[in-house]
Protein backbone atom coordinates (compact mmCIF):
# COMPACT_ATOMS: atom_id res chain seq x y z
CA UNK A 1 -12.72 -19.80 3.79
CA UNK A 2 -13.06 -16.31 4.25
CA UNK A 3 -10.28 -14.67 6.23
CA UNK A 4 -11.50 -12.86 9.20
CA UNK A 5 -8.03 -11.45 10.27
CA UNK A 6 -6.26 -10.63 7.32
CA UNK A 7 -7.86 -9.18 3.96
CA UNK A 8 -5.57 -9.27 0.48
CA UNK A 9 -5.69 -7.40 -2.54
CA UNK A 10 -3.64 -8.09 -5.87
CA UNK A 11 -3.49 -7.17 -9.45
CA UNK A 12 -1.10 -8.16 -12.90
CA UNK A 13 0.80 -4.83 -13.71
CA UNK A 14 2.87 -4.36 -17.48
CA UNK A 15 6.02 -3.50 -15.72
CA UNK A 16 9.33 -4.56 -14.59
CA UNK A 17 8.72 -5.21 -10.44
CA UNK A 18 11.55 -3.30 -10.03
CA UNK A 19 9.66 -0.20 -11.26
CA UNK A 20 6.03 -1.14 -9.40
CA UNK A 21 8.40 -1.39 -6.02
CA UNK A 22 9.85 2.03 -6.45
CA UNK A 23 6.47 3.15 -6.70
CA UNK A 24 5.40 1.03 -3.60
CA UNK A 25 8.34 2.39 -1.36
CA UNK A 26 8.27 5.77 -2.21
CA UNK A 27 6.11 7.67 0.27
CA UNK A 28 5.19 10.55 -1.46
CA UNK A 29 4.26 8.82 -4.19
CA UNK A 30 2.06 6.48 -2.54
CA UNK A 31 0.25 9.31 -1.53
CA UNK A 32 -1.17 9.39 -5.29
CA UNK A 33 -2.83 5.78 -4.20
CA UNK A 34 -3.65 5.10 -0.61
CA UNK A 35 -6.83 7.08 -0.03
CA UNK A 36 -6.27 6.81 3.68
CA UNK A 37 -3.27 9.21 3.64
CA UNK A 38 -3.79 10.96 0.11
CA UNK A 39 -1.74 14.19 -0.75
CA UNK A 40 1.47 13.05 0.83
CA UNK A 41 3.98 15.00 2.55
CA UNK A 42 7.44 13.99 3.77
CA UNK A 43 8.16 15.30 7.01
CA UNK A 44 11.79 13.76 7.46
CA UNK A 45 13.01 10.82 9.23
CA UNK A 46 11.36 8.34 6.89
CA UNK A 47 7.94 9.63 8.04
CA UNK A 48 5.12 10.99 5.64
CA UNK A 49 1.75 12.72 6.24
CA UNK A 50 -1.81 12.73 4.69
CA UNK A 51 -4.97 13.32 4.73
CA UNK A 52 -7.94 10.58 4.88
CA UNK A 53 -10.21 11.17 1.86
CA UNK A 54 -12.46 9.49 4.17
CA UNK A 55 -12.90 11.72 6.99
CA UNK A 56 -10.14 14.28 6.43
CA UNK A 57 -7.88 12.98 9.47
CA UNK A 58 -4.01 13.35 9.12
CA UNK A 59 -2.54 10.61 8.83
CA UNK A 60 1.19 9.74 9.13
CA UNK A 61 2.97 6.83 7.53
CA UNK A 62 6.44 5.06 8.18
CA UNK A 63 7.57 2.76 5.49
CA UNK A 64 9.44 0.33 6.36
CA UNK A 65 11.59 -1.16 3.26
CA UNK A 66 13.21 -4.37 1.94
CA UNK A 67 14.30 -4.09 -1.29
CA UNK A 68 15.95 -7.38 -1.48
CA UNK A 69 12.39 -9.36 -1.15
CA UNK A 70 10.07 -6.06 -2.87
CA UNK A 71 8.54 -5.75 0.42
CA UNK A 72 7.30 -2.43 2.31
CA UNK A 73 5.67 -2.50 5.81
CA UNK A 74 3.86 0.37 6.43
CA UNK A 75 3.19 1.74 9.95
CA UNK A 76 -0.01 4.04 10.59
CA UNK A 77 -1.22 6.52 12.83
CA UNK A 78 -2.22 9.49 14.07
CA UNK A 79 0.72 10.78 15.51
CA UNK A 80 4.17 9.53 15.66
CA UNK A 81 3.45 7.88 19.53
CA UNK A 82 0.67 5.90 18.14
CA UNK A 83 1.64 4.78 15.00
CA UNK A 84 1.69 0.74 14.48
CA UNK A 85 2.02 -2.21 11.87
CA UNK A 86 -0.94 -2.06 9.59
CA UNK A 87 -0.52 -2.53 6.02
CA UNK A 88 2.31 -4.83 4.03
CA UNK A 89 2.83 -4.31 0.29
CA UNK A 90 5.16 -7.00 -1.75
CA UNK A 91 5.68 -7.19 -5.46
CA UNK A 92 6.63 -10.37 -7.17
CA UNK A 93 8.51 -10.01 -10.68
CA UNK A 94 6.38 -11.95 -13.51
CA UNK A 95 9.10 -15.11 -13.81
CA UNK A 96 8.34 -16.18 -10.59
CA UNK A 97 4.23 -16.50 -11.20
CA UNK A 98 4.74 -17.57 -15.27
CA UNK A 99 4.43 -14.40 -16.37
CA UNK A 100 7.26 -12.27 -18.58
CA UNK A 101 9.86 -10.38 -17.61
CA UNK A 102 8.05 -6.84 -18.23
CA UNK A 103 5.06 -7.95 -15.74
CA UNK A 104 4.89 -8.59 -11.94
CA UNK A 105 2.03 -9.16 -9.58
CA UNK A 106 1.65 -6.39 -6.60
CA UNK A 107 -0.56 -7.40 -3.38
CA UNK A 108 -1.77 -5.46 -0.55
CA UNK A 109 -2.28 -7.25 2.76
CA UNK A 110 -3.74 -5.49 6.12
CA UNK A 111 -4.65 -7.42 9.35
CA UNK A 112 -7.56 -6.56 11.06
CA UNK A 113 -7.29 -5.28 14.33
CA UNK A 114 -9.00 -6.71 17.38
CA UNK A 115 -10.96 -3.51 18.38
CA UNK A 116 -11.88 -2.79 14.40
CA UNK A 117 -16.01 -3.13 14.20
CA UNK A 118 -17.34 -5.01 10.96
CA UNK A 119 -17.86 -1.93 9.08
CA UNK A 120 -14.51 -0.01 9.34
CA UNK A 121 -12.95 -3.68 8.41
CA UNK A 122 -15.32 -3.78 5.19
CA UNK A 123 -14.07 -0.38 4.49
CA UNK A 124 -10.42 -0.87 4.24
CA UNK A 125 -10.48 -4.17 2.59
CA UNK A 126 -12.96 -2.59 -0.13
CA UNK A 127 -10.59 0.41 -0.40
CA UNK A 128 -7.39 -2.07 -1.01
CA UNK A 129 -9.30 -3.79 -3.83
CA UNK A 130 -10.28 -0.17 -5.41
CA UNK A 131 -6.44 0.71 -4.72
CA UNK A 132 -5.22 -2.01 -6.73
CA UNK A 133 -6.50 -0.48 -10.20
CA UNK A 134 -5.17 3.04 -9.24
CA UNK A 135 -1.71 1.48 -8.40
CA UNK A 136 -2.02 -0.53 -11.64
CA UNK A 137 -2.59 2.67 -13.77
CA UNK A 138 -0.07 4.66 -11.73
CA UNK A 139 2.52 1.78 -12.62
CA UNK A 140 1.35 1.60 -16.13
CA UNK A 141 1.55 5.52 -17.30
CA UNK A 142 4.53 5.95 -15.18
CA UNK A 143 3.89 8.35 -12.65
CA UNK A 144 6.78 10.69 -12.47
């Protein structure tokens, strides 16, 4: 079945989770990934700003972390008033899937929302598979 309300993206890195989830939860540094708020800036109070490298719009970001379980929500807007739940990110250490010690799996999930038309839903769920392989290589050369 193909999910019509919630798209997800994931991808084998050669790390430690614990190093992919630093990367995950750190806002400026996800700014080096997520092409819808690219360029980050923090702004204080856990809040970050970007720019779409879609159509140039700022975009602010609140993560919201759990380290315990290596997941970040992430809430999105255009201003602080209307920002909301979009986007969840969760890494799971290699062990736990088979895998060794020095690898974990990283997904992206989004949720589509109930006023999003067919082609701005194709768009971000494209974007999170494309995202996966610059979070992979990110991970991978250890971005300072």
């Amino acid at each position: 079945m193909i999910d019509p309300h919630c798209h997800t993206s994931s991808i084998k890195v050669n790390r430690p989770a614990e190093s992919v989830f630093a990367l995950m939860s750190d806002g400026v540094k996800q700014g080096h990934w997520a092409w819808g708020s690219a360029g980050r800036e923090d702004l204080g109070n856990g809040i970050f700003a970007g720019t779409s490298v879609f159509n140039g719009a700022r975009t602010l970001v609140r993560l919201n972390v759990d380290p315990e379980m290596m997941v970040v929500n992430y809430d999105v807007g255009g201003s602080e008033e209307t920002m909301r739940f979009r986007n969840m990110s969760r890494v799971l250490p290699g062990p736990v899937l088979g895998y060794g010690p020095d690898e974990c799996v990283v997904s992206l999930l989004t949720w589509r929302l109930a006023d999003q038309d067919d082609a701005a839903w194709a768009q971000i769920s494209t974007v999170h598979e494309a995202e996966m392989y610059l979070i992979k290589g990110l991970a991978e050369r250890d971005l300072p």
